[in-house]
C-alpha atoms as a PDB file:
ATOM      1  CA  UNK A   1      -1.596 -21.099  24.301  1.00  0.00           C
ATOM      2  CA  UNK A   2      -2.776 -18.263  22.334  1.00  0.00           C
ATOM      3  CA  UNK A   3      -0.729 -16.338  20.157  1.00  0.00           C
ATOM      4  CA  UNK A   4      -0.078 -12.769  20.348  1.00  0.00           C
ATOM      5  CA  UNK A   5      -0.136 -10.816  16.819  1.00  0.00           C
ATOM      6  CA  UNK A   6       0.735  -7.275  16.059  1.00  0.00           C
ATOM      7  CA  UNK A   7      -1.091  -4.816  16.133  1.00  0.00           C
ATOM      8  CA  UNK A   8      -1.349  -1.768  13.258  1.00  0.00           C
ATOM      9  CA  UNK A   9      -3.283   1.073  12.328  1.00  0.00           C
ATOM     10  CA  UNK A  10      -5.466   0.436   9.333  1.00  0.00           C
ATOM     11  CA  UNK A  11      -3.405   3.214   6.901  1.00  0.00           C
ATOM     12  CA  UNK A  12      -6.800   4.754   5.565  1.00  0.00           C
ATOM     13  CA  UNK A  13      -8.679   4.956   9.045  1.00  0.00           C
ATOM     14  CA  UNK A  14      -6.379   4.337  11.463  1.00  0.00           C
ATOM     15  CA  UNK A  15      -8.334   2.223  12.881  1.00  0.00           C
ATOM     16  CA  UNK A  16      -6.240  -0.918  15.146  1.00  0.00           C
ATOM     17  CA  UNK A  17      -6.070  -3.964  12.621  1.00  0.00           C
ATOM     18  CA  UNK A  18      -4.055  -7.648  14.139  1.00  0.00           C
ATOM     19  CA  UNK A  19      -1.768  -8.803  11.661  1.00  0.00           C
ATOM     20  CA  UNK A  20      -2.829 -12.295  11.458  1.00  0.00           C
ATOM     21  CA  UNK A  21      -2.596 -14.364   7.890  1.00  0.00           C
ATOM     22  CA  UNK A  22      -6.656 -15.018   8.661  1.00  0.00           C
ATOM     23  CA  UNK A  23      -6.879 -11.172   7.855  1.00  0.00           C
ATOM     24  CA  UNK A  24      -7.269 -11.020   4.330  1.00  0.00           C
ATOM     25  CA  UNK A  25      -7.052  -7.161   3.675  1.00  0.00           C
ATOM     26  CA  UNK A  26      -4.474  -6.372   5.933  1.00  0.00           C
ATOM     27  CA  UNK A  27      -2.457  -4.437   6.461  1.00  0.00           C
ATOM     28  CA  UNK A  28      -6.534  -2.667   6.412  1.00  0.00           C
ATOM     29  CA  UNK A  29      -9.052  -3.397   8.251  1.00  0.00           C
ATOM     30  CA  UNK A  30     -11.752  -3.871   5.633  1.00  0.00           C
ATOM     31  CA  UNK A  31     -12.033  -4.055   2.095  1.00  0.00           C
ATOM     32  CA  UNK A  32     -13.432  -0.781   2.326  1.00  0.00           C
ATOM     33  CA  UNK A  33     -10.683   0.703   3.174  1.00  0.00           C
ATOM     34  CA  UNK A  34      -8.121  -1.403   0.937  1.00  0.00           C
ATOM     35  CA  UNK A  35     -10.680  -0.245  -2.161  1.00  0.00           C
ATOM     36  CA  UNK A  36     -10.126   3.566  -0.861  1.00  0.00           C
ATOM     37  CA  UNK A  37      -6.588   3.132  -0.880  1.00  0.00           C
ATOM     38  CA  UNK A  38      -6.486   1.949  -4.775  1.00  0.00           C
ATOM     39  CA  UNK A  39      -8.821   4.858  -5.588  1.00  0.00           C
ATOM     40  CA  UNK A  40      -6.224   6.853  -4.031  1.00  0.00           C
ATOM     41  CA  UNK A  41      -3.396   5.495  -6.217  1.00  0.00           C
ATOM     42  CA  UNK A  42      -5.790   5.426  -9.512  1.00  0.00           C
ATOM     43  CA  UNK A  43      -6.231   8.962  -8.992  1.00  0.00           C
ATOM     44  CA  UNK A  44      -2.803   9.613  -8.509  1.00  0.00           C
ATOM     45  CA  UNK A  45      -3.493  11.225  -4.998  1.00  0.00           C
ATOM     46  CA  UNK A  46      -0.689   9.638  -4.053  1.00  0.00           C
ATOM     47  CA  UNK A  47       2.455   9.192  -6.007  1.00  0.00           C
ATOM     48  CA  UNK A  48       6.186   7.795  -6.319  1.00  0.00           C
ATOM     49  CA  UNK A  49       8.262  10.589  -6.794  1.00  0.00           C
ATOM     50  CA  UNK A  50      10.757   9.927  -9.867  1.00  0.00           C
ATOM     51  CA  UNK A  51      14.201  11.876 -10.201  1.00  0.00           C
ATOM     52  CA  UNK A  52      15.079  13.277 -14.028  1.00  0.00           C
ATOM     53  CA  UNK A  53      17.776  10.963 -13.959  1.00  0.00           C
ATOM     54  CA  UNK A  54      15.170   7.673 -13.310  1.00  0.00           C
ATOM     55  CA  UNK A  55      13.042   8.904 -16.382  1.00  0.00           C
ATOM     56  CA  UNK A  56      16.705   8.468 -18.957  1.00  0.00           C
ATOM     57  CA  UNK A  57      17.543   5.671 -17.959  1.00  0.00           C
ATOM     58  CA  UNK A  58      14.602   3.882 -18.684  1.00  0.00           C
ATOM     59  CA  UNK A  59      14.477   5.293 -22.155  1.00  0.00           C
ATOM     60  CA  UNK A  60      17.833   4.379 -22.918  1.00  0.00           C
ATOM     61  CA  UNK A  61      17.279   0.784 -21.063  1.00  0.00           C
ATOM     62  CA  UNK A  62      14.114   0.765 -23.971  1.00  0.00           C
ATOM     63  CA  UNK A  63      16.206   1.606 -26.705  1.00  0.00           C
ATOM     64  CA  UNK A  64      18.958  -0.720 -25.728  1.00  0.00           C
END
């Protein structure tokens, strides 16, 4: 019996990666791609967006 696995779209070039645990840079489809993606955060191209709020209490979490 063969098993069926997912299919998604590599996030940096859409291209159609299985989800299989044999796939070691998935959820890409290469390590190409995964290294493109961590240039993209190291940049900051992409980013988390933080509320005001977020940034206090961690200071005061710091100075606790």
């Amino acid at each position: 019996m063969t098993e069926k696995y997912k299919i998604v779209s590599c996030p940096t070039c859409a291209k159609p990666v299985e989800w299989r645990p044999e796939n070691a840079y998935r959820p890409f489809c290469s390590e190409r791609c995964k290294l493109i993606d961590l240039g993209d955060w190291a940049t900051e191209k992409f980013r988390v967006p933080v509320q005001e709020g977020d940034l206090q209490e961690d200071s005061a979490l710091r100075d606790a």
